[in-house]
Protein backbone atom coordinates (compact mmCIF):
# COMPACT_ATOMS: atom_id res chain seq x y z
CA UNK A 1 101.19 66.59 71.54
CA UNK A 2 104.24 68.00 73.43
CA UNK A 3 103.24 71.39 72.23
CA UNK A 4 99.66 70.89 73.64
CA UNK A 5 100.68 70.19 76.77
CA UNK A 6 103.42 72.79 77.23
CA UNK A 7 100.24 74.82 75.93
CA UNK A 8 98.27 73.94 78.33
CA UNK A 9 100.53 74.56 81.76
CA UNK A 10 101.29 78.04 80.24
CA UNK A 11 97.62 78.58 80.72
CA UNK A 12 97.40 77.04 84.31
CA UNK A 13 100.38 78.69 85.12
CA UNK A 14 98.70 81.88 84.30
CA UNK A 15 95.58 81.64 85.86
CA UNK A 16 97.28 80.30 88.74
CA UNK A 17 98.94 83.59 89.02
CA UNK A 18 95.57 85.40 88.61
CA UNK A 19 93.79 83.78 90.86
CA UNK A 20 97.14 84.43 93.28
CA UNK A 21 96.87 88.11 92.61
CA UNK A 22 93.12 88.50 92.97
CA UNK A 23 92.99 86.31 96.01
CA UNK A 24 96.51 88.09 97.96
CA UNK A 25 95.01 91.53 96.75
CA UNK A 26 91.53 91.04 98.57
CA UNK A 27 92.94 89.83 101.81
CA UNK A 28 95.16 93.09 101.55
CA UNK A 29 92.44 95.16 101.44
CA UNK A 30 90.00 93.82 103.34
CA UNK A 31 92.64 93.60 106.19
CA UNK A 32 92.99 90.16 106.55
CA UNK A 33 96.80 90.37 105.85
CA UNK A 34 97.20 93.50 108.02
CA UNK A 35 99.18 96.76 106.44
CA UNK A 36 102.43 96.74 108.57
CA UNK A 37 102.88 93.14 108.51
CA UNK A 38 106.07 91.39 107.28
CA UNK A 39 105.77 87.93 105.67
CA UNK A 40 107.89 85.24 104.18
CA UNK A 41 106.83 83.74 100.86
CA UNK A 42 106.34 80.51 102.33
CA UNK A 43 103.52 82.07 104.58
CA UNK A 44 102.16 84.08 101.99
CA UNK A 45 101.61 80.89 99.75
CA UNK A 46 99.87 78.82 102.58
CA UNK A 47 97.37 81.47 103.28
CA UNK A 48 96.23 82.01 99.74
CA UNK A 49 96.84 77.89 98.61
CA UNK A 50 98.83 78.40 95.65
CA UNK A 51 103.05 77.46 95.20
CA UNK A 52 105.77 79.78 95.36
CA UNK A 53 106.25 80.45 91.28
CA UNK A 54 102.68 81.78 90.56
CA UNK A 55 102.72 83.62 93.70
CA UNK A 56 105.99 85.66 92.55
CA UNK A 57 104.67 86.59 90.01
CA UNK A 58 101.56 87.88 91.87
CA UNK A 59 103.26 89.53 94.06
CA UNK A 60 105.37 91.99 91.16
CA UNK A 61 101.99 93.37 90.06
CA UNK A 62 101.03 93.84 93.85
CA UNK A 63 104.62 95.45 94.40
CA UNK A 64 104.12 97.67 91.04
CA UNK A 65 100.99 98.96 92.30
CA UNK A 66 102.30 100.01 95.49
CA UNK A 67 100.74 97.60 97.78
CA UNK A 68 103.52 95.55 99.25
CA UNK A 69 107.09 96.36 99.33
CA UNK A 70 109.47 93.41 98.86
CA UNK A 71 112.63 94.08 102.11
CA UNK A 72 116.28 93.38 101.30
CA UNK A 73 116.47 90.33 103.37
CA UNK A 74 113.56 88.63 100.44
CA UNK A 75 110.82 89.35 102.57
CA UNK A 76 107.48 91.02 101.80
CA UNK A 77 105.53 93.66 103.72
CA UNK A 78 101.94 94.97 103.51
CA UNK A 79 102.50 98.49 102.65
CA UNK A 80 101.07 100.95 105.64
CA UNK A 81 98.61 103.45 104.09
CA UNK A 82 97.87 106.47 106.10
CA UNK A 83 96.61 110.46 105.91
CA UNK A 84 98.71 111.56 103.76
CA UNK A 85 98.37 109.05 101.51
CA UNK A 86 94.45 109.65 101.42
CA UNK A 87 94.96 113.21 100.75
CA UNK A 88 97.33 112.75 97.71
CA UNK A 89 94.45 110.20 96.64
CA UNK A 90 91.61 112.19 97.09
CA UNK A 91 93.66 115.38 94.76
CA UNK A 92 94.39 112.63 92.29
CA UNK A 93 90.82 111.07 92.12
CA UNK A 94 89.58 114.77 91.55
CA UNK A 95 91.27 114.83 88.39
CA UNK A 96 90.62 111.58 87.30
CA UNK A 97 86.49 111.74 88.38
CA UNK A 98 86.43 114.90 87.09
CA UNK A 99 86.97 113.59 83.57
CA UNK A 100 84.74 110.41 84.00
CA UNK A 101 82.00 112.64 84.91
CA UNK A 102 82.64 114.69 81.96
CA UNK A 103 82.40 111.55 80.07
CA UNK A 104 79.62 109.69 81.37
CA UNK A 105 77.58 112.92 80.51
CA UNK A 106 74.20 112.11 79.12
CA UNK A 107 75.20 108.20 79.36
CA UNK A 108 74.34 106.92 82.55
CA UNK A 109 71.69 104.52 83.22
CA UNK A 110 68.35 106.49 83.66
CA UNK A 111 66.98 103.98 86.09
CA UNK A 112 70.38 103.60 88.19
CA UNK A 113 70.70 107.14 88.38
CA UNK A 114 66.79 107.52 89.63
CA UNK A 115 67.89 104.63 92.29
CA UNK A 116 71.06 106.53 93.61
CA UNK A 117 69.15 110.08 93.44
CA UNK A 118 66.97 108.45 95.42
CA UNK A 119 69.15 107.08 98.24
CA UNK A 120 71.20 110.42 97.95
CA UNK A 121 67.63 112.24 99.00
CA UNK A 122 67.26 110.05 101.63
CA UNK A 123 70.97 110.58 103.10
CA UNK A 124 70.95 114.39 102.58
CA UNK A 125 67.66 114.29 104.92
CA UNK A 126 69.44 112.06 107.95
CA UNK A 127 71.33 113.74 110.17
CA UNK A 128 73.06 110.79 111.25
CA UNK A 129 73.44 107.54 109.21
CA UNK A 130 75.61 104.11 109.69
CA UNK A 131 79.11 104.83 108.09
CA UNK A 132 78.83 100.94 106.33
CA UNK A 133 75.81 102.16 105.05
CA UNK A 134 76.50 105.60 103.29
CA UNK A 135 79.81 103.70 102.08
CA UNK A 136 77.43 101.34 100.37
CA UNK A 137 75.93 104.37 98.44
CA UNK A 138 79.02 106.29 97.86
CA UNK A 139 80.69 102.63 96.11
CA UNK A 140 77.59 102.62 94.20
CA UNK A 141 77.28 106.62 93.29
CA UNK A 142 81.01 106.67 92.16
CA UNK A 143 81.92 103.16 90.30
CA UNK A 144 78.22 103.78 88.20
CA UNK A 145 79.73 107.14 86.90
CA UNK A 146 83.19 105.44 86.37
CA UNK A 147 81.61 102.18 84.19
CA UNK A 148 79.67 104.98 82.58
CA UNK A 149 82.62 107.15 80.92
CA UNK A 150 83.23 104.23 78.14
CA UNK A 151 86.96 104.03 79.37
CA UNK A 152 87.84 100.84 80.72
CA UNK A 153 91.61 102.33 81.47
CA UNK A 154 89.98 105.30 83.35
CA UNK A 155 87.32 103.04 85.61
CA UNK A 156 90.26 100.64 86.54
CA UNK A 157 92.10 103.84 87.99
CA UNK A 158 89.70 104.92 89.75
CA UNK A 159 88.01 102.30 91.48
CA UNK A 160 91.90 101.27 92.26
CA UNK A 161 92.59 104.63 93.99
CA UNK A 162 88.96 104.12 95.60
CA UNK A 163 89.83 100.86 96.98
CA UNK A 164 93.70 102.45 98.40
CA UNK A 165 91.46 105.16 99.92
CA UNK A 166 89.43 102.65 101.97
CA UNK A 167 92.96 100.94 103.68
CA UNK A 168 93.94 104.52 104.49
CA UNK A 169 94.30 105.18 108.83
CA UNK A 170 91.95 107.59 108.81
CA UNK A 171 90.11 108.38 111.92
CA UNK A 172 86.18 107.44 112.35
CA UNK A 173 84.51 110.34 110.34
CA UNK A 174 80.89 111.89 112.17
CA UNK A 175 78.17 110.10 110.72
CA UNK A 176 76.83 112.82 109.26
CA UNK A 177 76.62 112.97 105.67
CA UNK A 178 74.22 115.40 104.25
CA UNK A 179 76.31 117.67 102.43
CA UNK A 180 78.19 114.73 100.88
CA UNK A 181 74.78 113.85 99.64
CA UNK A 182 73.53 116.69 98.49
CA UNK A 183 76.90 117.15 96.16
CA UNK A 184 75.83 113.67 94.75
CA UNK A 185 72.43 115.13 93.44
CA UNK A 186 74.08 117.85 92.08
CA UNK A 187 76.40 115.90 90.52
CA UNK A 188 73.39 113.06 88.97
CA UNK A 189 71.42 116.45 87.75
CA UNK A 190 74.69 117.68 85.74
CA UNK A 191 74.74 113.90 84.71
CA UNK A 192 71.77 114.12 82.97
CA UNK A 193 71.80 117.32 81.17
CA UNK A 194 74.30 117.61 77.95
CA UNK A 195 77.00 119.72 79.50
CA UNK A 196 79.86 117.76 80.23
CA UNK A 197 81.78 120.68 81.87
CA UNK A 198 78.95 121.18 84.05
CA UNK A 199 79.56 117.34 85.22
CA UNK A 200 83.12 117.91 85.43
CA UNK A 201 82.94 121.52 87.95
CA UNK A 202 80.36 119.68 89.80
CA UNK A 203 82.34 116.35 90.19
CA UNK A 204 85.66 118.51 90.91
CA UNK A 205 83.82 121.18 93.67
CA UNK A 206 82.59 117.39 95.69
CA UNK A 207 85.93 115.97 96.11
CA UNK A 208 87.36 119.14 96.85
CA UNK A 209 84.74 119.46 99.35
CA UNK A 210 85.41 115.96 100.39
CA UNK A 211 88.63 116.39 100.81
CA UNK A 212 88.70 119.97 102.49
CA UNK A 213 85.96 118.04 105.17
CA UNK A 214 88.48 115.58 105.92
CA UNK A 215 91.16 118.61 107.06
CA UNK A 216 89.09 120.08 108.66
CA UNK A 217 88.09 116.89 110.65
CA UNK A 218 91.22 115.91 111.71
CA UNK A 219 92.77 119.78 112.53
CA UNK A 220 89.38 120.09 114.91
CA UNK A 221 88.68 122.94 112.57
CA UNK A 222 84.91 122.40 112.33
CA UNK A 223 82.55 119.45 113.40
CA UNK A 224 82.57 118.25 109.78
């Protein structure tokens, strides 16, 4: 009976922590705790509604994936994420996509792929478009190809650099995003032909493009 009930707050305990780190990890990265700030535990835990010993141990997977830092003085900031940290993302995700789109070759979804060829069209022919909106698509476009690569380890990566790209400073990009499109229907043909290195150049040449876009941007190189 004792070892049922020791049983039993092991698993509370656990999901407590779960539900600690899933709940303190949203609120990171949808900005309600803002990047910069510095908290004590004790604030921490009333935000989120859990005690102090689940939240610890929240808070060393948030620390081990880089998205709080824990200060000498026992206190925990929201890590800052800025530029450079969205470039370094963006040269990491090419390698990782790259592969997934090798991967998912010939194994995506034919109807989800007709539905995001399909909004792709209808993005590559708007010259201007709400940034919420194409974001919508892109979540859609890039997680789809990541579920479809049959590597659970791979999808988490990427769709955890994807979410670190979205807390990144970066300045209000131009709202246009036709050639960003137009790589994505490139990308869905290669997709769903039988060439996986086809998937892979094409998957590697948009976030290089992406990326090279985003220089450009912010050096006032070209209207991107």
């Amino acid at each position: 009976m004792a070892q049922s009930r020791e049983s039993a707050n092991s698993s509370n305990q656990l999901n407590l922590t779960e539900s600690s780190y899933q709940g303190l990890r949203a609120q990171i990265i949808d900005g309600t705790l803002p990047q910069g700030s510095v908290l004590t535990e004790r604030r921490i835990a009333g935000v989120i509604g859990v005690s102090r010993t689940p939240l610890r141990a929240a808070l060393v997977r948030l620390e081990g994936e880089g998205l709080v830092e824990r200060l000498p003085n026992g206190a925990v900031m929201i890590r800052r994420f800025y530029i450079e940290d969205l470039l370094q993302i963006l040269t990491v995700r090419r390698a990782l996509e790259g592969e997934a789109a090798a991967l998912a070759t010939g194994r995506m979804n034919t109807r989800l792929a007709a539905t995001l060829a399909a909004d792709a069209a209808r993005f590559a022919n708007a010259q201007d478009v709400a940034l919420e909106k194409f974001w919508q698509h892109d979540d859609a476009f890039h997680d789809s190809i990541a579920e479809a690569n049959g590597e659970p380890l791979l999808q988490d990566m990427i769709m955890d650099l994807r979410r670190k790209a979205r807390m990144c400073h970066a300045p209000r990009m131009p709202s246009n995003f036709v050639n960003q499109a137009k790589e994505h229907i490139r990308i869905l043909k290669a997709l769903a032909g039988d060439d996986p290195e086809r998937s892979r150049r094409e998957m590697h040449t948009h976030l290089h493009a992406v990326r090279l876009r985003l220089v450009n941007w912010l050096t006032g190189a070209v209207n991107a």
